[in-house]
Protein backbone atom coordinates (compact mmCIF):
# COMPACT_ATOMS: atom_id res chain seq x y z
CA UNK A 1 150.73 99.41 127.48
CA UNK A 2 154.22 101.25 126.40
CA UNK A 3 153.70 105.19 126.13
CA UNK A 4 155.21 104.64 122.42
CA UNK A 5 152.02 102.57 121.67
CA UNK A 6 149.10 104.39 123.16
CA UNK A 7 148.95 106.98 120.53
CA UNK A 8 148.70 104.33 117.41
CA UNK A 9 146.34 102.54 120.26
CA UNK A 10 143.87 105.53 120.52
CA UNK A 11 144.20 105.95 116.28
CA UNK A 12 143.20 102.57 115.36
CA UNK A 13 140.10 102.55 118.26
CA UNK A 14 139.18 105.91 117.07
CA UNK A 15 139.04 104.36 113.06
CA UNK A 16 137.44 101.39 114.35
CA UNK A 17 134.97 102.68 116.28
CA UNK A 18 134.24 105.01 113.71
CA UNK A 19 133.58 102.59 110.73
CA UNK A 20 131.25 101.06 112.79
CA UNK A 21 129.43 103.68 113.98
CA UNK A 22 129.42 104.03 109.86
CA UNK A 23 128.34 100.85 109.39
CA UNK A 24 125.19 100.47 112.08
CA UNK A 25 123.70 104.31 111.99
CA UNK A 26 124.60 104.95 108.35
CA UNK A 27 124.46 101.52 106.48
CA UNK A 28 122.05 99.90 109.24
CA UNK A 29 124.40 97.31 108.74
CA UNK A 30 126.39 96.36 111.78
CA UNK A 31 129.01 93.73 111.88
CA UNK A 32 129.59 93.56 115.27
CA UNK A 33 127.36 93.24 118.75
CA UNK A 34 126.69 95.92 121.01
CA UNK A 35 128.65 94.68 124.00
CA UNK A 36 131.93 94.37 121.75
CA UNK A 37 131.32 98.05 120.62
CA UNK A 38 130.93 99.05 124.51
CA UNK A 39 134.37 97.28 124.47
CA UNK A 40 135.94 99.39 122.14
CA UNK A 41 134.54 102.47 123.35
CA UNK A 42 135.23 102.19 126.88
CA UNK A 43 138.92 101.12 126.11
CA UNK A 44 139.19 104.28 124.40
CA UNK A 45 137.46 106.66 127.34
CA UNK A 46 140.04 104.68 129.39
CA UNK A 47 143.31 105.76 127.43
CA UNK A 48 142.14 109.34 126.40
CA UNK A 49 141.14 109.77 130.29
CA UNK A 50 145.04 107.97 131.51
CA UNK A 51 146.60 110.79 128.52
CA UNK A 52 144.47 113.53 128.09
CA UNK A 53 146.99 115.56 126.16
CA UNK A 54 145.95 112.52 123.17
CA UNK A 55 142.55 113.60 123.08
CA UNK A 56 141.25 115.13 119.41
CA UNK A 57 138.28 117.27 118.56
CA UNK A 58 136.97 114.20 116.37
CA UNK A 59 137.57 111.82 118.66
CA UNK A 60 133.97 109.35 118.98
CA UNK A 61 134.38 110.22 122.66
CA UNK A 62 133.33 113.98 122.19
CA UNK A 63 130.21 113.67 120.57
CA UNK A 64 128.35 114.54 124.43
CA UNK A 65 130.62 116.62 127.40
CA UNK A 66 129.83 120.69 126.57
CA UNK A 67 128.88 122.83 128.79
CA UNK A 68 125.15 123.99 128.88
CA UNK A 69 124.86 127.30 126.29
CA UNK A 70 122.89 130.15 127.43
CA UNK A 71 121.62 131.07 124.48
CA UNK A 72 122.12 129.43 120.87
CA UNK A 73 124.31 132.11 118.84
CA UNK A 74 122.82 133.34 115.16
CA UNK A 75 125.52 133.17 112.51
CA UNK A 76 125.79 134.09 108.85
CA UNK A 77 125.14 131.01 106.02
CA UNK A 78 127.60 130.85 104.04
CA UNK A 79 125.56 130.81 101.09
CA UNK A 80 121.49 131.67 101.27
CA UNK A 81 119.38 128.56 102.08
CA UNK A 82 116.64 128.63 100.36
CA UNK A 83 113.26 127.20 100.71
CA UNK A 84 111.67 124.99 97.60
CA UNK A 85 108.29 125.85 95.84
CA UNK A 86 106.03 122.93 96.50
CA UNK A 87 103.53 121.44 93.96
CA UNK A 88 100.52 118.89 94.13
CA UNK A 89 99.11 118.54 91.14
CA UNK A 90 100.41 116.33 88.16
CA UNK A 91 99.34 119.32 86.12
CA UNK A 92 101.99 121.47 87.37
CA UNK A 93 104.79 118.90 87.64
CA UNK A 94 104.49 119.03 83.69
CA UNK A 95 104.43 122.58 83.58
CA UNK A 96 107.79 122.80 85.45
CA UNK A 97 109.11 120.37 82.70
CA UNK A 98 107.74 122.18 80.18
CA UNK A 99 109.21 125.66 81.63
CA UNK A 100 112.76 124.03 82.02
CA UNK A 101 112.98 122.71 78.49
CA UNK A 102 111.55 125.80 77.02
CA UNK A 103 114.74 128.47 79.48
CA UNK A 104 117.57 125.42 78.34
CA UNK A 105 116.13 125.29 74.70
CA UNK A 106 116.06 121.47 75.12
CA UNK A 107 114.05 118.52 73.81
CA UNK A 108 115.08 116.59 77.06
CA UNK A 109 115.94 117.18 80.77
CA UNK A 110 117.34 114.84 83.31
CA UNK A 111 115.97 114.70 86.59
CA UNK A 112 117.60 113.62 90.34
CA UNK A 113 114.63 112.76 92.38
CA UNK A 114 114.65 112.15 96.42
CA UNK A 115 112.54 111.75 99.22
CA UNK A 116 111.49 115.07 100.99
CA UNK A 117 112.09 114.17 104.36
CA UNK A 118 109.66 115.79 107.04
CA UNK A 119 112.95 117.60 109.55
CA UNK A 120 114.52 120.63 110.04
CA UNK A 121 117.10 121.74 107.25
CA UNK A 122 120.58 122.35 109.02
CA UNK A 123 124.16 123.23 107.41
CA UNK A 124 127.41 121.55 108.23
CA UNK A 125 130.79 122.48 107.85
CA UNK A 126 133.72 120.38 107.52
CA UNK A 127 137.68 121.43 107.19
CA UNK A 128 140.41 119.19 106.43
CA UNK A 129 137.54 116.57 106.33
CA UNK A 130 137.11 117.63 110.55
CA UNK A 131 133.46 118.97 111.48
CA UNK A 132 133.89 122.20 112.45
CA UNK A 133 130.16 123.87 112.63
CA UNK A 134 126.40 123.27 112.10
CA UNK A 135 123.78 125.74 112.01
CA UNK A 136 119.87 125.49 112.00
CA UNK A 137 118.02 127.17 108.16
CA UNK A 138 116.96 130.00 110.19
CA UNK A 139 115.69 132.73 107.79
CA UNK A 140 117.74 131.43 105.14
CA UNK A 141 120.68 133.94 105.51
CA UNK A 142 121.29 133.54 109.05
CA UNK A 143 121.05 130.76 111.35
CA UNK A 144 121.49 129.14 114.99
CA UNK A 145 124.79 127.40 115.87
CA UNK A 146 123.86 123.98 117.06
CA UNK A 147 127.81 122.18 116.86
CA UNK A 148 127.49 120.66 120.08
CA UNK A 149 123.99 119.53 119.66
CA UNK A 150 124.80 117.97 115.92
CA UNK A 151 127.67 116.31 117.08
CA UNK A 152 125.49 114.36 119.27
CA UNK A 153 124.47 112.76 116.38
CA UNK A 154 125.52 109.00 115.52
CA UNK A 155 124.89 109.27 112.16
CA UNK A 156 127.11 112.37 111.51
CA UNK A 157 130.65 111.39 110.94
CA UNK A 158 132.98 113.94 113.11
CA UNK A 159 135.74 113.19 110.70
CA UNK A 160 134.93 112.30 106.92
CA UNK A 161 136.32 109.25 104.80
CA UNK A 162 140.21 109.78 104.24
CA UNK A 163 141.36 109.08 100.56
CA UNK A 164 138.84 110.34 99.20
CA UNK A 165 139.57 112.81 97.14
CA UNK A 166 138.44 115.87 100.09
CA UNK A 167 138.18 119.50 100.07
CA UNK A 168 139.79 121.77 102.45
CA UNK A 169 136.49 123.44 102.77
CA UNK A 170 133.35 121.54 102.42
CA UNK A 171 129.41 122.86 103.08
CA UNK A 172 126.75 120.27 103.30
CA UNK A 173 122.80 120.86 103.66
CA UNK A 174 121.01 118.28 105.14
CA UNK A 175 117.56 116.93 107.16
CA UNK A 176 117.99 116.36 110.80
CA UNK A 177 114.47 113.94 111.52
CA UNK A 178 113.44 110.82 113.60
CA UNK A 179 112.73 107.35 112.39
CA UNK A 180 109.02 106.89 113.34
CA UNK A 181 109.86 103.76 115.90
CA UNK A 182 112.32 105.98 117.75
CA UNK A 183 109.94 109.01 118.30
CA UNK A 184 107.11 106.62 119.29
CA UNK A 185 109.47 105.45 121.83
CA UNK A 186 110.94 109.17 122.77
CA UNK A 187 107.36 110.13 123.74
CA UNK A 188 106.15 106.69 125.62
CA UNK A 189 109.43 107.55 127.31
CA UNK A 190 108.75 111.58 128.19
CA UNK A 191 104.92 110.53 129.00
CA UNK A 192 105.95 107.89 131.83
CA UNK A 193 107.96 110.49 133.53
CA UNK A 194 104.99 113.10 133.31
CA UNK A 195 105.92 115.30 130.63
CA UNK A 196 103.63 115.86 127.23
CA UNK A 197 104.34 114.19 124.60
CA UNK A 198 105.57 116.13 121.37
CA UNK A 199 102.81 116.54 118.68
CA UNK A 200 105.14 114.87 115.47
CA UNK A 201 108.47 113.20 114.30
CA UNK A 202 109.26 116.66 112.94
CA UNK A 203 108.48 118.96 116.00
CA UNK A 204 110.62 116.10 118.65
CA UNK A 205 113.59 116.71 116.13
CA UNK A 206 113.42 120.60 116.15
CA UNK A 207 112.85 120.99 119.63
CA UNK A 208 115.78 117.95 120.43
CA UNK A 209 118.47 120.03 117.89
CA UNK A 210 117.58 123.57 119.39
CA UNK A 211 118.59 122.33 123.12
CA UNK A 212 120.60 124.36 125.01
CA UNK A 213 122.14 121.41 126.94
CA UNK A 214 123.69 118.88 124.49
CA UNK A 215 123.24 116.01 126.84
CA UNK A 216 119.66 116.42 126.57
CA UNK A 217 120.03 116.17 122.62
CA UNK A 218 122.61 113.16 123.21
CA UNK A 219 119.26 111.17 124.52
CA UNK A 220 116.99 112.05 121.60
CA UNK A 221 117.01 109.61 118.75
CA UNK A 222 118.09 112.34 116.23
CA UNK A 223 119.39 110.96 112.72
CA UNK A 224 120.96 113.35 109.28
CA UNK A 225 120.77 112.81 105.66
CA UNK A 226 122.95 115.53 103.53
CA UNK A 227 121.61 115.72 100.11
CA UNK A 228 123.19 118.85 98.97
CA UNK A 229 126.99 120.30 98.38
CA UNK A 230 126.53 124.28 99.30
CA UNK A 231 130.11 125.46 98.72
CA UNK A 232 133.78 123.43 98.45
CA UNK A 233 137.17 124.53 97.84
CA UNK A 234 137.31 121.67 95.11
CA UNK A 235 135.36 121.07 91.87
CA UNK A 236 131.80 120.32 92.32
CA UNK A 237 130.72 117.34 90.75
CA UNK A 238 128.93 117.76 87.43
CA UNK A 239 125.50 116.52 88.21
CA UNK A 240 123.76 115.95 90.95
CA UNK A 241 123.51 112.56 91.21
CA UNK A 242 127.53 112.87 91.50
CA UNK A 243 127.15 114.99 94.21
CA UNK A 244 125.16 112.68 96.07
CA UNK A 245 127.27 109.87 95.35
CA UNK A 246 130.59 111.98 96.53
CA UNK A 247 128.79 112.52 99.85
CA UNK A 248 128.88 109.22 100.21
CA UNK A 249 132.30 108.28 99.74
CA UNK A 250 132.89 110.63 101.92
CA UNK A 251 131.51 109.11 104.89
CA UNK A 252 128.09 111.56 104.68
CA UNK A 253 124.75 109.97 105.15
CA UNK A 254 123.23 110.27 101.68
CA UNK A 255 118.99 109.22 100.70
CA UNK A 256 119.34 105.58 100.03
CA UNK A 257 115.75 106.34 98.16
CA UNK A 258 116.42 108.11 95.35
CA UNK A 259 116.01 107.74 91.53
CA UNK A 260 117.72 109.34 88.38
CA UNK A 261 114.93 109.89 85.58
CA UNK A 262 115.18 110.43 82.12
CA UNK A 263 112.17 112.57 82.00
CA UNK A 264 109.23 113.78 83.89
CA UNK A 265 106.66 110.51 83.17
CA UNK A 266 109.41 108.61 85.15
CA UNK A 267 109.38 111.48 87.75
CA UNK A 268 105.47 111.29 88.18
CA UNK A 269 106.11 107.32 88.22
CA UNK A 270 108.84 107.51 91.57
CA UNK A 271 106.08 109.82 92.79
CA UNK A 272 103.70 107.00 92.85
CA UNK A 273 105.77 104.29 94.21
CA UNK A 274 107.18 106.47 96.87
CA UNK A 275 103.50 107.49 98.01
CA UNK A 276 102.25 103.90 97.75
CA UNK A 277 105.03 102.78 100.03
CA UNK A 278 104.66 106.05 102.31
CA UNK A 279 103.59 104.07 105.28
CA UNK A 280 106.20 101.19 104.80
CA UNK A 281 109.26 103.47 105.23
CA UNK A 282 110.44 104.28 108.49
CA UNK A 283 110.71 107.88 108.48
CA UNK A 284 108.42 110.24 107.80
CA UNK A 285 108.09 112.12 104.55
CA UNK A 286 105.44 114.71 102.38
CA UNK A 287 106.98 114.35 98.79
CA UNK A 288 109.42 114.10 97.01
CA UNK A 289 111.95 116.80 95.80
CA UNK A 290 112.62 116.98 91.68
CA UNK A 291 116.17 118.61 90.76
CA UNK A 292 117.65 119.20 87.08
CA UNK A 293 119.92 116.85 87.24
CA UNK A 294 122.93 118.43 85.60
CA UNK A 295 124.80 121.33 87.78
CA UNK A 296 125.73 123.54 84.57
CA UNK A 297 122.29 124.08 83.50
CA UNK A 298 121.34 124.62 87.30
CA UNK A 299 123.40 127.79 87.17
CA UNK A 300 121.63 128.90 84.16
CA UNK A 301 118.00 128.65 85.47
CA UNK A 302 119.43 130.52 88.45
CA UNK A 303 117.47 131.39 91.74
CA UNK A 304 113.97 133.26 92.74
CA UNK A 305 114.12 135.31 95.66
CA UNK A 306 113.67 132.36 98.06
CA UNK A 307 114.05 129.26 95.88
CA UNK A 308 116.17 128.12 93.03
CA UNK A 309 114.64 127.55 90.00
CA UNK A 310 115.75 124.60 88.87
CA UNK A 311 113.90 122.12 91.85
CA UNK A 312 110.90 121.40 92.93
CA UNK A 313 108.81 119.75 96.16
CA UNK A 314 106.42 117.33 94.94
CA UNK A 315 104.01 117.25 97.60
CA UNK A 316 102.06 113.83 98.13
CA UNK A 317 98.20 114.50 98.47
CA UNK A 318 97.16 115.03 102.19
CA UNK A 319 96.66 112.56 104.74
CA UNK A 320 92.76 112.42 105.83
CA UNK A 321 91.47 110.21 108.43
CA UNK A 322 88.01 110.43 110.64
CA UNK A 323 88.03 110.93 114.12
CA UNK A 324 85.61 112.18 117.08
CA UNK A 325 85.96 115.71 118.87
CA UNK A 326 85.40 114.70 123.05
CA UNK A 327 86.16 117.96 124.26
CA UNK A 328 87.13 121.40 123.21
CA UNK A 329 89.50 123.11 125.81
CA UNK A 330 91.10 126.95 125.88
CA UNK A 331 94.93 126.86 125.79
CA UNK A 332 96.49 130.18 127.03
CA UNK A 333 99.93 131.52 125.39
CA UNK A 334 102.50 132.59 127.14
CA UNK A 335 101.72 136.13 125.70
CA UNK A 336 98.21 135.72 126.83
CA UNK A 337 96.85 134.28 123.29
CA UNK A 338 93.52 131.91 123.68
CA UNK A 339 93.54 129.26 121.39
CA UNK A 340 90.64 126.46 121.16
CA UNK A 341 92.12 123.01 121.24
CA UNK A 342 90.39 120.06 120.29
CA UNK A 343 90.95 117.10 122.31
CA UNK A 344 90.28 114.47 119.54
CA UNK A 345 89.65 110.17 120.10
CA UNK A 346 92.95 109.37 119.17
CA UNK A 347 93.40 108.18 115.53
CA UNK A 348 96.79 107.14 113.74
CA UNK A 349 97.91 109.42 110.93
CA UNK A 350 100.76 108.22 108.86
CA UNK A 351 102.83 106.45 112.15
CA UNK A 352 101.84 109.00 114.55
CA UNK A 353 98.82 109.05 116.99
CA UNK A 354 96.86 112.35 116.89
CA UNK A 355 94.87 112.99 119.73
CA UNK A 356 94.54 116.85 120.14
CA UNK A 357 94.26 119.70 117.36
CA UNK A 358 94.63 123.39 117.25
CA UNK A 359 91.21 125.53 115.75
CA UNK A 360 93.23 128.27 115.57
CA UNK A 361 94.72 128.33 112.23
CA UNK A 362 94.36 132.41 111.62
């Protein structure tokens, strides 16, 4: 190939292999096999390898190849990341409607509704549409830089939709989580080699994002869905069910579950159809989160402490199932802490097979 054409080359690979990475870990929709991906991708390890001085920052090829961190780094949110207050009962779900109506002086409210996904929270930053850094929730004001480890991700887009309308400056929270068939597999795959098995979908995901070694990461079956605009150097949309429609012309991995409700019986009515269907999704998730829909009179109910007030977590009821204790046995902490541990007859709890429990819950 000509010098003149490689660069164009490299462009067009690096758009292709990015709208499909789009379309199969985004859309689950893939229009093309996996061998004619591998194609594409090693073509383009090939060229960027032959002309290194071509190779980009958001290049597909640089999602895995940092160095091992010692330590992950705390740094500043950019805005606070709060927590939500969660709710059970139907009860309260009315008295939150009843409180917002009364502080907007309303006879209606809209409401965004959207699964509560069972991950750990994590912010991302993208300039001039590039992603630049990622941080765990941490304490809400400060978290742990995990770039390299997010980047792993397939799901993530390195480099956001052009033409669409983007900020210099754009802050995204999201949910990094495992599919249930992919963390079954993760742990039939760390158990054949010896090693114990992680306890949940939610606990594999934390413990794959705070790696110190990305490559380790790059082999965990880690996915993202953003679901909130934190801060952009443009004008935020003027609900929220704008915002989570912008995220995804962008290029973002927005909930593909969601629901826009006219007023709290339809809220308590998602709530039911979601639960029913709990154990037909393929991810795992303990609610659903309730949001005034509308951004302006978001800024008027403000912020608590540690949660805004204008959203909700509407927990679903508890799983219970019935099992047998075989065997109570003393784990020691690496500070010295004795903690009874059940060893249980293994019983399936919403996708996941429980066969130990802590009695420790002080």
């Amino acid at each position: 190939m000509a010098h003149a054409d490689i660069l164009p080359r490299l462009i067009a690979l690096r758009d292709e292999i990015r709208r499909h990475d789009y379309l199969y870990y985004v859309k689950d929709h893939p229009e093309i096999s996996d061998s004619q991906y591998d194609r594409l991708f090693r073509e383009l390890i090939e060229l960027e390898q032959a002309h290194p001085e071509l190779v980009t920052p958001d290049s597909p090829s640089q999602r895995v190849g940092a160095p091992p961190l010692q330590e992950l780094v705390k740094v500043p949110h950019e805005q606070p990341m709060l927590s939500l207050d969660s709710i059970i009962e139907q009860s309260d779900v009315q008295a939150f409607d009843l409180r917002m109506k009364r502080e907007l002086d309303t006879l209606s409210v809209e409401y965004s509704v959207e699964p509560k996904f069972d991950g750990l929270s994590v912010e991302l930053t993208y300039d001039h549409g590039i992603f630049t850094r990622g941080a765990t929730r941490g304490d809400g004001m400060t978290g742990e830089d995990v770039t390299v480890n997010l980047r792993t991700i397939r799901s993530l887009p390195l480099q956001l939709h052009a033409g669409s309308n983007l900020p210099d400056h754009l802050v995204v929270r999201g949910e990094v989580y495992m599919r249930l068939d992919d963390f079954q597999a993760l742990n039939r795959r760390i158990t054949e080699r010896g090693d114990d098995a992680f306890a949940n979908p939610r606990n594999a995901a934390s413990g794959s994002l705070r790696q110190l070694d990305s490559t380790i990461t790059a082999t965990r079956p880690l996915v993202v869905t953003c679901y909130e605009i934190m801060n952009v150097s443009t004008p935020v949309p003027p609900t929220h069910w704008d915002e989570l429609e912008t995220l995804a012309q962008w290029g973002l991995p927005a909930p593909a579950l969601r629901r826009l409700c006219a007023s709290i019986d339809e809220v308590m009515a998602f709530h039911r159809e979601t639960e029913s269907m709990r154990d037909q999704l393929p991810y795992e998730i303990d609610g659903v989160v309730v949001k005034v829909n509308r951004r302006d009179w978001q800024g008027r109910l403000g912020m608590k402490s540690r949660s805004p007030r204008w959203a909700i977590a509407y927990k679903f009821t508890p799983r219970k199932e019935i099992t047998i204790v075989q065997d109570i046995v003393v784990s020691v902490g690496r500070t010295g802490t004795l903690t009874p541990v059940a060893l249980l007859k293994p019983v399936e709890v919403g996708g996941v097979t429980i066969s130990r429990a802590t009695l420790h819950n002080a």
